[in-house]
Protein backbone atom coordinates (compact mmCIF):
# COMPACT_ATOMS: atom_id res chain seq x y z
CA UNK A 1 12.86 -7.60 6.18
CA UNK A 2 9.68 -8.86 5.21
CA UNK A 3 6.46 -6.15 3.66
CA UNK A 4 2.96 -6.95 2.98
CA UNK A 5 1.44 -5.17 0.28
CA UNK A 6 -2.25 -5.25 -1.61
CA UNK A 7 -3.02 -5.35 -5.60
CA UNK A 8 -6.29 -4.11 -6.75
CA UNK A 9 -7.31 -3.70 -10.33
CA UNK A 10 -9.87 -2.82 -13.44
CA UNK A 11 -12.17 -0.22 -11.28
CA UNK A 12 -14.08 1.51 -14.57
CA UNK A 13 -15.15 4.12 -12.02
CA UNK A 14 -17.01 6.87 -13.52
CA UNK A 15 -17.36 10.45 -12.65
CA UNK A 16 -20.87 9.98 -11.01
CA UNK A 17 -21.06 7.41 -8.71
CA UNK A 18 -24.97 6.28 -9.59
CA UNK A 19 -23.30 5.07 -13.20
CA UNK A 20 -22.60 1.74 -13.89
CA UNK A 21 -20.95 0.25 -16.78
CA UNK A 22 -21.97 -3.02 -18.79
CA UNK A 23 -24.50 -3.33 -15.40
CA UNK A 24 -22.40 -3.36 -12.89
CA UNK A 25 -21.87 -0.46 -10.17
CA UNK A 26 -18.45 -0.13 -10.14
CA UNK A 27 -18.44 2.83 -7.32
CA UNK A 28 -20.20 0.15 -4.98
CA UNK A 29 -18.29 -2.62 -5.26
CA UNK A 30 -14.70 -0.70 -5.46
CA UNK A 31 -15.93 0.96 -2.08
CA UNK A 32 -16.76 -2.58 -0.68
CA UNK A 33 -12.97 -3.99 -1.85
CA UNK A 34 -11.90 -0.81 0.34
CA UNK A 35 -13.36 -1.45 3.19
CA UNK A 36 -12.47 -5.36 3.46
CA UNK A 37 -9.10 -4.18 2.86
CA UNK A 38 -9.67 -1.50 5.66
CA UNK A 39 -11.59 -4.69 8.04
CA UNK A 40 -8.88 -7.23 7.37
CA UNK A 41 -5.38 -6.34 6.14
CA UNK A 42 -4.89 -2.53 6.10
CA UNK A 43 -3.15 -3.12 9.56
CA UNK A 44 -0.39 -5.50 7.68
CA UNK A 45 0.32 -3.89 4.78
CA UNK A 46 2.31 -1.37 3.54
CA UNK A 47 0.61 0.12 0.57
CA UNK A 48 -2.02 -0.47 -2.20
CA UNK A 49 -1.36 -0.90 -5.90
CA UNK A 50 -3.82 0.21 -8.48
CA UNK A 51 -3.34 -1.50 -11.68
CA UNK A 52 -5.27 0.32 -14.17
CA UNK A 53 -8.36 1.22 -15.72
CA UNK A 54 -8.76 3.54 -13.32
CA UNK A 55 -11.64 5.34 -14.54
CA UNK A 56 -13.90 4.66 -17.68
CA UNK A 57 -14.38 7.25 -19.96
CA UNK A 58 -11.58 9.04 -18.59
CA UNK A 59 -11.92 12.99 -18.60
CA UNK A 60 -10.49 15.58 -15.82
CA UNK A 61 -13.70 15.09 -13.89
CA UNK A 62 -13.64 11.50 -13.41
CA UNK A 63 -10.20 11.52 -12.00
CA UNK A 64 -11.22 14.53 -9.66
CA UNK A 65 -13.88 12.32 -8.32
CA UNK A 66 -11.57 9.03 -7.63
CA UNK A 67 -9.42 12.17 -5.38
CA UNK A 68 -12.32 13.19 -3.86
CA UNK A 69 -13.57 9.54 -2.82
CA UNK A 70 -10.42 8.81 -1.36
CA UNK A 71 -10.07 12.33 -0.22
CA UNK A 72 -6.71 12.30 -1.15
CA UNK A 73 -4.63 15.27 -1.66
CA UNK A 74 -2.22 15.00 -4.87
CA UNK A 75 -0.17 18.47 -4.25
CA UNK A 76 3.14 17.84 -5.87
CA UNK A 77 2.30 14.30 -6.54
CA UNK A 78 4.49 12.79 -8.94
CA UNK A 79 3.79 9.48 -10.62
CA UNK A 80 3.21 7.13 -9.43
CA UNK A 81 2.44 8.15 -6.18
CA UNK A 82 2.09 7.52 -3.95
CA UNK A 83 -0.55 9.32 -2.91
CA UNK A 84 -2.20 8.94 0.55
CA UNK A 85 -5.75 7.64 0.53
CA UNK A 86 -8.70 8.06 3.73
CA UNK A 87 -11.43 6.16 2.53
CA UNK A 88 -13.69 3.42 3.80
CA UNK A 89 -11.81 3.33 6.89
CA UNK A 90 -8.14 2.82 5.25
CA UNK A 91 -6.31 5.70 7.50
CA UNK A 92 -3.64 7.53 5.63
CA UNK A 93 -2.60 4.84 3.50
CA UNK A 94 -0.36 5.01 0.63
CA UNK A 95 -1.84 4.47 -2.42
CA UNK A 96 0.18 3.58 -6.23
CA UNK A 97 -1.37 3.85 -9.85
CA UNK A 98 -0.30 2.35 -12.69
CA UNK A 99 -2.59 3.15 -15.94
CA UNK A 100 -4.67 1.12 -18.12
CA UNK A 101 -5.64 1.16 -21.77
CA UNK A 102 -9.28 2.71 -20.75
CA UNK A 103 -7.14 5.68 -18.59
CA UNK A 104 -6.33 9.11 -19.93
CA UNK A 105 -2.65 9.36 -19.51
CA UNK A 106 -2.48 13.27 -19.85
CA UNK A 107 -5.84 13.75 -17.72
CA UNK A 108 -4.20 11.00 -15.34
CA UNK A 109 -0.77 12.78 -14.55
CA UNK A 110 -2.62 16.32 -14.44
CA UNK A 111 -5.13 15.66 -11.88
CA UNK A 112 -3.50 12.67 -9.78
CA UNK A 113 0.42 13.44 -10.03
CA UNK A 114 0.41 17.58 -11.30
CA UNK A 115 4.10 17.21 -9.96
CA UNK A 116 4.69 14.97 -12.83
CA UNK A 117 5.51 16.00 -16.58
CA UNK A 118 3.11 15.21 -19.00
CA UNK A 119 4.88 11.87 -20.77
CA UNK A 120 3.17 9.56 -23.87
CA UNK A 121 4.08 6.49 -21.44
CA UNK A 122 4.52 5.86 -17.84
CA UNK A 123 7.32 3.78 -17.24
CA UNK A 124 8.10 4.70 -13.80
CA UNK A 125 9.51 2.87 -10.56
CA UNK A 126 9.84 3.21 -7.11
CA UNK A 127 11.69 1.26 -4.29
CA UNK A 128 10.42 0.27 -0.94
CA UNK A 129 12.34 -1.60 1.77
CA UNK A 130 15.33 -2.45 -1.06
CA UNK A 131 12.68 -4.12 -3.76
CA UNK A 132 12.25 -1.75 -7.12
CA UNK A 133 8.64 -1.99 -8.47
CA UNK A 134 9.09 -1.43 -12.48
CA UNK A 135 6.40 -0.06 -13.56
CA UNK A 136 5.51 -0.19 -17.57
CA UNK A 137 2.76 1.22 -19.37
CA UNK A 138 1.82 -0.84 -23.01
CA UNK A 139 -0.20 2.21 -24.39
CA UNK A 140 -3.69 3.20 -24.82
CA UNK A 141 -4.64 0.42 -27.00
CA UNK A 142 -6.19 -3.21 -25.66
CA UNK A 143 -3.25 -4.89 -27.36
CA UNK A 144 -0.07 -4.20 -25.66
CA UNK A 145 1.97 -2.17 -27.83
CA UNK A 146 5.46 -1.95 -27.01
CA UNK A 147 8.32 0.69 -27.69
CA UNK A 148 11.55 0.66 -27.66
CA UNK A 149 11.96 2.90 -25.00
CA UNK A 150 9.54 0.46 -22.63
CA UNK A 151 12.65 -2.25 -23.58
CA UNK A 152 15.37 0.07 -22.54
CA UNK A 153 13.55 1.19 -19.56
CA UNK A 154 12.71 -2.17 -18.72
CA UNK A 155 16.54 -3.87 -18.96
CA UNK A 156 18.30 -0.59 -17.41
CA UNK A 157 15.59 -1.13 -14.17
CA UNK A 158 16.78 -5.03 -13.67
CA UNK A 159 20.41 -4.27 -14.81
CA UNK A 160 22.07 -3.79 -11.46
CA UNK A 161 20.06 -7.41 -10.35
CA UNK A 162 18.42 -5.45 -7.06
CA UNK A 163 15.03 -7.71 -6.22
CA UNK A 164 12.55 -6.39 -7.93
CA UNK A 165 8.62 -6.60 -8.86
CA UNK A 166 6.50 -6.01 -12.57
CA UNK A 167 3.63 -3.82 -12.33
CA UNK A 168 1.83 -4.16 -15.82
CA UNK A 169 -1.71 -3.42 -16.23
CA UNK A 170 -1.60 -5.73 -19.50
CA UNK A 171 -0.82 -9.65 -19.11
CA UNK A 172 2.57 -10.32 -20.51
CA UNK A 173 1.46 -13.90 -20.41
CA UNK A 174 -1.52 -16.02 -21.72
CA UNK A 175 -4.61 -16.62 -19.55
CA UNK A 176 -6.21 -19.40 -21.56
CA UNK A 177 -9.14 -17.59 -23.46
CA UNK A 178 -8.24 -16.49 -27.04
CA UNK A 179 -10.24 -13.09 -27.22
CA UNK A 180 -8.03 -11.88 -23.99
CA UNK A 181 -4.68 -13.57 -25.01
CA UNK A 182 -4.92 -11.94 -28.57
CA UNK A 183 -3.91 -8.27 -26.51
CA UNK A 184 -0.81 -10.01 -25.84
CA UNK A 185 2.27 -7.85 -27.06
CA UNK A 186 3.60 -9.17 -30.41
CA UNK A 187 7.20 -8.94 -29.17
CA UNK A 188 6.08 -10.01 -25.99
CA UNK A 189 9.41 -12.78 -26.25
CA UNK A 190 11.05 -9.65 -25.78
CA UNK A 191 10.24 -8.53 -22.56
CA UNK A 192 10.50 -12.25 -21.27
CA UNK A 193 14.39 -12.17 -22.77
CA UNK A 194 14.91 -9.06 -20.47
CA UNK A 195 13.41 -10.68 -17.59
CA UNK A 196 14.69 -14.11 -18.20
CA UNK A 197 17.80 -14.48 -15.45
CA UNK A 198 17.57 -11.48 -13.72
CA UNK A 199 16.23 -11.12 -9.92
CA UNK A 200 12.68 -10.34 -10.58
CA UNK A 201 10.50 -12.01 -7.52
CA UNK A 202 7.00 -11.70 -9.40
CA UNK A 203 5.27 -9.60 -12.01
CA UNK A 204 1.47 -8.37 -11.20
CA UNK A 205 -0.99 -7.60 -14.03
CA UNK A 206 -4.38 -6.69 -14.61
CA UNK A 207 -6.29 -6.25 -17.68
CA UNK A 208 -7.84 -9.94 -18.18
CA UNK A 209 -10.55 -9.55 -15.24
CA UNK A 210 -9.89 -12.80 -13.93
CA UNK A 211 -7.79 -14.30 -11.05
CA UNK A 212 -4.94 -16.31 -12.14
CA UNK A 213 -1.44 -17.25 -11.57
CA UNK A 214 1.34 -19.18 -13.80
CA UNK A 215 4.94 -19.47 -13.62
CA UNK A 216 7.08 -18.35 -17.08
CA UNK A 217 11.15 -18.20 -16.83
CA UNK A 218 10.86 -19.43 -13.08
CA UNK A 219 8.71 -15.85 -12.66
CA UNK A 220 5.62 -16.01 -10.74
CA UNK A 221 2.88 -14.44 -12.72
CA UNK A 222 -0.09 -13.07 -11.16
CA UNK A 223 -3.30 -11.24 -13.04
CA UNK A 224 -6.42 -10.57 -10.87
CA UNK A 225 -10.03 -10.13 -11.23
CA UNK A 226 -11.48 -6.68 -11.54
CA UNK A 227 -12.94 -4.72 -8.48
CA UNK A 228 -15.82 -4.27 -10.67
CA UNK A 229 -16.90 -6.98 -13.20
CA UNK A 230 -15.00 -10.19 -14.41
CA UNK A 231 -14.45 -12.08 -17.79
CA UNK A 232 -14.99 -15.59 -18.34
CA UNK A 233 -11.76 -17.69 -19.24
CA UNK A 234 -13.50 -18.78 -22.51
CA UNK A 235 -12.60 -17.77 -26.07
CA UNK A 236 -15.45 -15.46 -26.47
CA UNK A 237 -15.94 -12.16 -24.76
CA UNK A 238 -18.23 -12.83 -21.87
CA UNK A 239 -18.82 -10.94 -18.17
CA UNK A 240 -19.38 -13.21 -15.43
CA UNK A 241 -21.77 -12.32 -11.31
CA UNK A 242 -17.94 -13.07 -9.66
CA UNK A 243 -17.11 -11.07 -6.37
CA UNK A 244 -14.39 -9.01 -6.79
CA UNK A 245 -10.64 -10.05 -5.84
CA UNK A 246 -7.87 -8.33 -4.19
CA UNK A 247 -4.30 -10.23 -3.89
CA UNK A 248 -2.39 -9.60 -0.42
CA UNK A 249 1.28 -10.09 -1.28
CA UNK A 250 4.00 -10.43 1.14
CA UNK A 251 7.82 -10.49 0.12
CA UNK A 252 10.19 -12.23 2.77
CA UNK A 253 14.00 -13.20 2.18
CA UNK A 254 14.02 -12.39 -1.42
CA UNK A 255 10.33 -14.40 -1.89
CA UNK A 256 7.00 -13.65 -3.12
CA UNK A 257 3.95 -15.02 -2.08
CA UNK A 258 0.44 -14.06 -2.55
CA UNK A 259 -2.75 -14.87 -0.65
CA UNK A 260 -6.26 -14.23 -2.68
CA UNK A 261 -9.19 -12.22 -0.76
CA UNK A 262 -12.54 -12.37 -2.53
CA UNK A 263 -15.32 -9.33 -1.87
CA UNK A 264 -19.02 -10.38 -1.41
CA UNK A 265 -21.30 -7.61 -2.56
């Protein structure tokens, strides 16, 4: 049976919404990616995935303001949700997070998911309609930094070869600018050696702020630009005036396939 589901990514929200960060006003344009969703898919899909940097800095009251935005109600919410989000005119729509490297994991799980145990790393799944959605968390740092126990989580999820999808806020792949594709794990060959074979339809990253897509080990690989601000594919660190991106993706006989929606603010 085929599902339609929507990756957003890199919001830097903050705990007021008149802040902005490096210039940019992340409240207004995250609330603008909302409502084209809302306008234009929300009908079609299934559920949203959040891929990180949710909030930036990341105390108790930031997170209590994404809830409150969304007006979302995370009793007994475990992670990674999902939780159902009323915002912007998305009606009771289920909502996943995965953290970033700018996210408090500890304020994170105790304000979005108190159901959850407090945990150093999220690696988490969840299955919808007979895919599993792996979910692994590289750390705090902006270099992925693998563990063992990210490995062993990772090979035990694609062991039993069920379809299944990547949800990574870091890129476990280079983009083609040196200053972003230096945050790529070290043992990075590792995770491909897990992955390599098994039945995984895509894996969906965020991190880079930029739109791209590449195919490694016959994988689809899909990173996407921030719902805030966006990075030029250069070597040095530079912001670019892009519109936001969100990726529709829509899984059908055991295939993925994505369709890019870009935000005018």
């Amino acid at each position: 049976m085929a599902f339609s589901f929507v990756q957003i990514t890199d919001h830097h929200l903050q705990e007021s919404e008149s802040a902005t960060v490096r210039g940019f006003a992340t409240w207004v344009s995250y609330r603008a990616v909302l409502r084209h969703i809302a306008q234009h898919v929300a009908g079609h899909i299934d559920f949203i995935v959040s891929m990180g940097d949710l909030v930036d800095p990341a105390p108790d009251p930031a997170y209590r303001a994404v809830l409150a935005a969304l007006h979302a109600d995370p009793a007994g919410a475990t992670a990674p949700g999902p939780l159902r989000v009323t915002a912007e005119g998305l009606e009771d729509m289920p909502m996943y997070f995965v953290p970033g490297n700018h996210d408090d994991l500890s304020a994170m799980l105790r304000v979005l998911f108190p159901g959850s145990p407090d945990m150093e790393r999220m690696n988490v799944r969840f299955e919808h309609r007979g895919v599993r959605f792996v979910c692994l968390d590289w750390g705090r740092d902006p270099s992925a930094q693998a563990t063992p126990e990210l490995f062993e989580f990772l090979a035990e999820s694609l062991a039993d070869d069920r379809p299944a999808v990547i949800l990574t806020h870091h890129a476990v792949a280079p983009v083609g600018a040196a200053w972003l594709d230096q945050f790529l794990a070290r043992d990075v060959d590792r995770f491909w050696n897990i992955v390599r074979g098994r039945n995984v339809l895509g894996v969906l990253a965020g991190h880079v702020h930029m739109s791209t897509e590449e195919l490694v080990a016959g994988v689809p690989v899909y990173t996407l630009r921030s719902t805030g601000f966006q990075f030029a594919r250069q070597d040095q660190p530079a912001t670019l005036l892009q519109p936001p991106h969100y990726r529709l993706i829509t899984i059908h006989d055991g295939v993925l396939t994505s369709r890019l929606y870009e935000v005018s603010i």
